[in-house]
C-alpha atoms as a PDB file:
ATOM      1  CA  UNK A   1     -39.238 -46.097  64.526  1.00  0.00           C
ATOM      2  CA  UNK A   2     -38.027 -43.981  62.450  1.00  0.00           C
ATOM      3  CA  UNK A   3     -37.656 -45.716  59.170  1.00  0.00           C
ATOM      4  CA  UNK A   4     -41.749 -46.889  60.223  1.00  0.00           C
ATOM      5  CA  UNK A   5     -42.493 -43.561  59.557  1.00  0.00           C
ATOM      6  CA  UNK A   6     -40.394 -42.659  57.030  1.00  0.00           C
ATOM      7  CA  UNK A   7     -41.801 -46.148  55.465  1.00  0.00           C
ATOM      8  CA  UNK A   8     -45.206 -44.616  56.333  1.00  0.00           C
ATOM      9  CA  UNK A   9     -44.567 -41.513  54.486  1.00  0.00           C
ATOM     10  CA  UNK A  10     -43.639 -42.971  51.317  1.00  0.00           C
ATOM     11  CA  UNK A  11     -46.632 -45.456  51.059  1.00  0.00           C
ATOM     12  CA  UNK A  12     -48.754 -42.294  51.650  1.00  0.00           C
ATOM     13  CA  UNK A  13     -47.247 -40.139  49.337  1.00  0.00           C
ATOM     14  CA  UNK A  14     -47.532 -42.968  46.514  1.00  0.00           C
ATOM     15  CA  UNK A  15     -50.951 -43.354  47.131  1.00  0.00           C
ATOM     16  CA  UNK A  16     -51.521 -39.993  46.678  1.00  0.00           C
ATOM     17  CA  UNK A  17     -49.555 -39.690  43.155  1.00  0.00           C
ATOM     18  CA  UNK A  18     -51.199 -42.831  42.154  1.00  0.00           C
ATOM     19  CA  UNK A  19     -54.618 -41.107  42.794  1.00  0.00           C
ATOM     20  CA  UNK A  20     -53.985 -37.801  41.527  1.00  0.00           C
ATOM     21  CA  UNK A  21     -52.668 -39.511  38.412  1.00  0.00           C
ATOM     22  CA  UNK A  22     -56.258 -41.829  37.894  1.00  0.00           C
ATOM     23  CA  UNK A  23     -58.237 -38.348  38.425  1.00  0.00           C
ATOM     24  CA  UNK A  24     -56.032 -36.717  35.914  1.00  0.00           C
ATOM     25  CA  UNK A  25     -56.140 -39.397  33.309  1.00  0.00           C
ATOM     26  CA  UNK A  26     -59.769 -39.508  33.789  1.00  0.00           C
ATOM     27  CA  UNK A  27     -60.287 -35.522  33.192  1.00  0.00           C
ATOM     28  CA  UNK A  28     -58.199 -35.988  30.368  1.00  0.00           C
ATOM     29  CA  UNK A  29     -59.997 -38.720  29.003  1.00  0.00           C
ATOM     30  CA  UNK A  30     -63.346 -37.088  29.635  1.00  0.00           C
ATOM     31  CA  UNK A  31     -62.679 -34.083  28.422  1.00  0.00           C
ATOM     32  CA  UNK A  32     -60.654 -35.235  24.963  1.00  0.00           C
ATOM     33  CA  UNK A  33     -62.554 -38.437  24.064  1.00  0.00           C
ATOM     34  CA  UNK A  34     -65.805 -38.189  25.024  1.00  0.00           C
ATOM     35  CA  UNK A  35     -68.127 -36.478  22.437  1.00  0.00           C
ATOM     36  CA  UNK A  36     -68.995 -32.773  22.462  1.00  0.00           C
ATOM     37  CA  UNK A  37     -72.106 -31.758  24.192  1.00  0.00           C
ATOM     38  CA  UNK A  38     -73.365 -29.790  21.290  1.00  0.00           C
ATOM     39  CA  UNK A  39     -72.858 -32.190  18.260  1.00  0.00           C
ATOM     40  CA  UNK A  40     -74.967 -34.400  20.868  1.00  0.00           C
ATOM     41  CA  UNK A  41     -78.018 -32.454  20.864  1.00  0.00           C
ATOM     42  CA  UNK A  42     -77.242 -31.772  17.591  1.00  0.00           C
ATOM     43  CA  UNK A  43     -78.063 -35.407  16.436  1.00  0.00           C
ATOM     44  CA  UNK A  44     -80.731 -35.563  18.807  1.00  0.00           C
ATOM     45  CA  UNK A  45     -82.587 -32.518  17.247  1.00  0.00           C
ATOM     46  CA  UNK A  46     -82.774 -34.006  13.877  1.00  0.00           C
ATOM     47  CA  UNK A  47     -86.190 -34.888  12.703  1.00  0.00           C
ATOM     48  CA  UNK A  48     -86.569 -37.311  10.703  1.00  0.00           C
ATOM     49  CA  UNK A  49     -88.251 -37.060   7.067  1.00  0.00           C
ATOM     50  CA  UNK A  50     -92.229 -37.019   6.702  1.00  0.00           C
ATOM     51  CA  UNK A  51     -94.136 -38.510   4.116  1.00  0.00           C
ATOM     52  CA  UNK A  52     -93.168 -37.746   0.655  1.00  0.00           C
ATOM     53  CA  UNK A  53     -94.322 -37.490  -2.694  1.00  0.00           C
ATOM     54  CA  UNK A  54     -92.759 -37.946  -6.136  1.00  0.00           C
ATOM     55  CA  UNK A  55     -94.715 -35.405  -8.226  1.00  0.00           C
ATOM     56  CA  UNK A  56     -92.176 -36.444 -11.459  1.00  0.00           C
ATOM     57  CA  UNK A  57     -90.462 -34.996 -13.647  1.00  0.00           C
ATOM     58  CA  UNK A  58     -91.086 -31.405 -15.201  1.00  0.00           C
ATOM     59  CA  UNK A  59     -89.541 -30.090 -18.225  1.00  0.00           C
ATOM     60  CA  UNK A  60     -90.192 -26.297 -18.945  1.00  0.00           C
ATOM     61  CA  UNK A  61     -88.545 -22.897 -21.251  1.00  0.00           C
ATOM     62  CA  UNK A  62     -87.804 -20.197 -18.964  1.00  0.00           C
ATOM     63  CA  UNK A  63     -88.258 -16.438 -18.789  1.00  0.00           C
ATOM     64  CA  UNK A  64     -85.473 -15.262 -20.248  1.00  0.00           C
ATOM     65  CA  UNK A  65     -85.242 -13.503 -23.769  1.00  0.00           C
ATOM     66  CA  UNK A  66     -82.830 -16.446 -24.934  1.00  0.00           C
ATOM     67  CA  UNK A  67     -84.278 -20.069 -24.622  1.00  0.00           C
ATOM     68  CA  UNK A  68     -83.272 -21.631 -21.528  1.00  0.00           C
ATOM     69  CA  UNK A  69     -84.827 -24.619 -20.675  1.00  0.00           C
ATOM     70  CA  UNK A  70     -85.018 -25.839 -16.820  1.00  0.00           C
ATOM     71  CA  UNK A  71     -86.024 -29.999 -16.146  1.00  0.00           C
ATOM     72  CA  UNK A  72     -86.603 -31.136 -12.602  1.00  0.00           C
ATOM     73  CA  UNK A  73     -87.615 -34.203 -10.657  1.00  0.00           C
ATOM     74  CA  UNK A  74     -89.710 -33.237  -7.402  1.00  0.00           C
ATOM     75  CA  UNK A  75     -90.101 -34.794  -4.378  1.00  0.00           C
ATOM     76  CA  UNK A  76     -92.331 -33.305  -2.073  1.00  0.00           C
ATOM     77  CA  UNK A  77     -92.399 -33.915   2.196  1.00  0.00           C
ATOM     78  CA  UNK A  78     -95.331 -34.011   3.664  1.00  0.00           C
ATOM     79  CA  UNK A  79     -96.480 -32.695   7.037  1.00  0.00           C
ATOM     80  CA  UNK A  80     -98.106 -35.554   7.941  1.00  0.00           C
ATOM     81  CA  UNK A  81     -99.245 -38.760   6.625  1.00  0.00           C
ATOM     82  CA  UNK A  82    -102.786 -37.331   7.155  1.00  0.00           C
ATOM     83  CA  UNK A  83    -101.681 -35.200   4.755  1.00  0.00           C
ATOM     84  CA  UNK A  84    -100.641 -37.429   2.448  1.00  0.00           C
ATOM     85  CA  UNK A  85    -103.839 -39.788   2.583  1.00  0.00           C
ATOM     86  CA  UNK A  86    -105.653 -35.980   1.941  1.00  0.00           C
ATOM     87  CA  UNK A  87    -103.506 -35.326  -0.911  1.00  0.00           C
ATOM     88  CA  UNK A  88    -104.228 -38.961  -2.849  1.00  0.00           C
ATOM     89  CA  UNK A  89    -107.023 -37.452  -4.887  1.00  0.00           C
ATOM     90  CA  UNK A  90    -105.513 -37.458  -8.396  1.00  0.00           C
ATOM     91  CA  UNK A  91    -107.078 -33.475  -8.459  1.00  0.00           C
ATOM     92  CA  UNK A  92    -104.533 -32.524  -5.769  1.00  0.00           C
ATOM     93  CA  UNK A  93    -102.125 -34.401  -7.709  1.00  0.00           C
ATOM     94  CA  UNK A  94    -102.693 -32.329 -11.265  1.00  0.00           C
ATOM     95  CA  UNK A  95    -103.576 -28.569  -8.983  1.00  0.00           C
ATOM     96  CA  UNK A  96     -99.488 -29.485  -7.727  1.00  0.00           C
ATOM     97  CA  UNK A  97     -97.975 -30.178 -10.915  1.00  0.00           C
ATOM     98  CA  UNK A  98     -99.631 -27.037 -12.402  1.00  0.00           C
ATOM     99  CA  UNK A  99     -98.675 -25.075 -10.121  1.00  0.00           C
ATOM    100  CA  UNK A 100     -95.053 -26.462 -10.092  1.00  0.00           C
ATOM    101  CA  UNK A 101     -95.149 -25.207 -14.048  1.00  0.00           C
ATOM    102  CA  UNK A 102     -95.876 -21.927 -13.888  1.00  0.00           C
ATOM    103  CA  UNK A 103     -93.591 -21.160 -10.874  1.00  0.00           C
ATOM    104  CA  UNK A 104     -90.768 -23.009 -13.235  1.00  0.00           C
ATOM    105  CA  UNK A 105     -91.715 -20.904 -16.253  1.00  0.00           C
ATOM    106  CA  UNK A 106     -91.285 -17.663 -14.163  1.00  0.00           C
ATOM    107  CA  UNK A 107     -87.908 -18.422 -13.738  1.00  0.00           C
ATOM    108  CA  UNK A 108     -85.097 -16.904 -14.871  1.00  0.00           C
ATOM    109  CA  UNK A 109     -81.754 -19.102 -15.522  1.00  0.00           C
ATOM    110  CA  UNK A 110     -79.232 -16.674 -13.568  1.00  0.00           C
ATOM    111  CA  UNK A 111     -81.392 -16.492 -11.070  1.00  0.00           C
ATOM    112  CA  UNK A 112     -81.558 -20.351 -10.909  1.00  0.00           C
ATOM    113  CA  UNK A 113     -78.061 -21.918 -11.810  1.00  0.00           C
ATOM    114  CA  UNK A 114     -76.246 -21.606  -8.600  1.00  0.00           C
ATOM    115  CA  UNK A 115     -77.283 -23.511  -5.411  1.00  0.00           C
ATOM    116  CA  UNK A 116     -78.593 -20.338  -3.893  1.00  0.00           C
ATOM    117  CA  UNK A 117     -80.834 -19.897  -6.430  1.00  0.00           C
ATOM    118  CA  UNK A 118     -82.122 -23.516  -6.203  1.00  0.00           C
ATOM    119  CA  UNK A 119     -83.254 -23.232  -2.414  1.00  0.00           C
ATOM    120  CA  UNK A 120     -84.994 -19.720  -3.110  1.00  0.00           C
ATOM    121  CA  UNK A 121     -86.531 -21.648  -5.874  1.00  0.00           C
ATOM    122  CA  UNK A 122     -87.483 -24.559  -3.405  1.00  0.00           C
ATOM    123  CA  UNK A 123     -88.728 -21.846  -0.826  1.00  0.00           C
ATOM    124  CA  UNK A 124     -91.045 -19.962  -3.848  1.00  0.00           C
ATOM    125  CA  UNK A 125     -92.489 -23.650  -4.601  1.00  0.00           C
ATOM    126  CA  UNK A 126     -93.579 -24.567  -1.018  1.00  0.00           C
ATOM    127  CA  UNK A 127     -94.859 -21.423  -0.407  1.00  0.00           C
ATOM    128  CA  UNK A 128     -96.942 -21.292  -3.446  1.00  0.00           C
ATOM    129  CA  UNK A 129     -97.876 -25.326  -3.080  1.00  0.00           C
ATOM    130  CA  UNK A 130     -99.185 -24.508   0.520  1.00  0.00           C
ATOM    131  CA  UNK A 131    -101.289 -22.263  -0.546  1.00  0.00           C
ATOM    132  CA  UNK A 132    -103.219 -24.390  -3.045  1.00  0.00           C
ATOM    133  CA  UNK A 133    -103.050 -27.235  -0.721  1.00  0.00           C
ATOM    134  CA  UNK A 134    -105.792 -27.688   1.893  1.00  0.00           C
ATOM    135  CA  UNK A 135    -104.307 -27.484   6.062  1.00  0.00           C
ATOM    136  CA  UNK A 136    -104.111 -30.681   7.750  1.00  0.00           C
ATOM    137  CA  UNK A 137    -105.002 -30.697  11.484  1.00  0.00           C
ATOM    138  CA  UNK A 138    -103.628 -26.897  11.486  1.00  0.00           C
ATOM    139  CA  UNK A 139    -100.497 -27.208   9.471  1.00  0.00           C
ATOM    140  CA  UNK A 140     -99.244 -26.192   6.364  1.00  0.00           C
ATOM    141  CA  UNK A 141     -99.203 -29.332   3.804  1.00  0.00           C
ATOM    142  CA  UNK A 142     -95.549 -29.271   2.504  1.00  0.00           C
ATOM    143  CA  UNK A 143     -92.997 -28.786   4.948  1.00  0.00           C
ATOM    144  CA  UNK A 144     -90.139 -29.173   2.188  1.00  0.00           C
ATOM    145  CA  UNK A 145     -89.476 -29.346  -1.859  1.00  0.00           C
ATOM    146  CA  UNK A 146     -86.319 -31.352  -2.487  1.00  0.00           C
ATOM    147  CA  UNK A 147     -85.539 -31.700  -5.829  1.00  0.00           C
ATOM    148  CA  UNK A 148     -83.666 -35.799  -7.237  1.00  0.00           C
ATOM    149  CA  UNK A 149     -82.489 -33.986 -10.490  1.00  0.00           C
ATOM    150  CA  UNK A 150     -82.194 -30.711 -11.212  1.00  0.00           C
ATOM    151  CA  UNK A 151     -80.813 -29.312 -14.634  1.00  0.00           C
ATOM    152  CA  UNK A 152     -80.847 -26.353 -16.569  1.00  0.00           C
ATOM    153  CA  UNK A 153     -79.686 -25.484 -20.309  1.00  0.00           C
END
């Protein structure tokens, strides 16, 4: 009888390491492999792009007292594609590219040679492209600038 229980005891005690053991490898596992919660919704909040436009290339001197010379390649994305069917008429086309000129030929080139400067730069040309540009269905035209070369001298 008494080596039953003793028997007993053992067989119950084993089972109980063996599922302590499971629910610790699985909290472990959980909690170091799985992936974070954050860089989850992280991924999940990314939009994706809208429409976009090449506008081209644009050379142009800058404001400074020396000649410094800034050349760019913009790309602009749209709001919509309802924008972008509104914006095919070649008069929006040539109203942008002005408009991208003279905001280039206010620049200065200290203001413009660092990255910092480049995103205030992209930030000045949406602003001043969205307010040329007619609002689509409410919106703003442009939601972003994003430059494929950018170069100064």
């Amino acid at each position: 009888m008494a080596l039953v229980k003793r028997t007993m005891m053992l067989v119950v005690v084993g089972v109980v390491v063996l599922v302590v053991g499971i629910g610790g490898g699985l909290l472990v596992g959980l909690k170091y492999f799985s992936p974070a919660p954050e860089t989850a919704n992280r991924e999940a909040q990314i939009p994706d792009p809208g429409p976009m436009v090449d506008l081209g290339q644009f050379t142009s001197t800058m404001a400074d007292p020396e000649v410094h010379v800034v050349k760019v390649k913009v790309t602009l994305e749209l709001a919509s594609a309802n924008v972008s069917l509104r914006l095919t008429d070649p008069g929006w086309t040539v109203m942008m590219k002005d408009e991208i000129l003279k905001t280039l030929k206010d620049q200065r080139y200290d203001n413009v040679r660092y990255a910092e400067g480049m995103e205030k730069l992209k930030q000045d040309l949406r602003a001043r492209l969205n307010v040329i540009l007619p609002r689509v269905d409410g919106n703003a035209a442009v939601n972003r600038v994003l430059f494929d070369e950018f170069m100064t001298q």
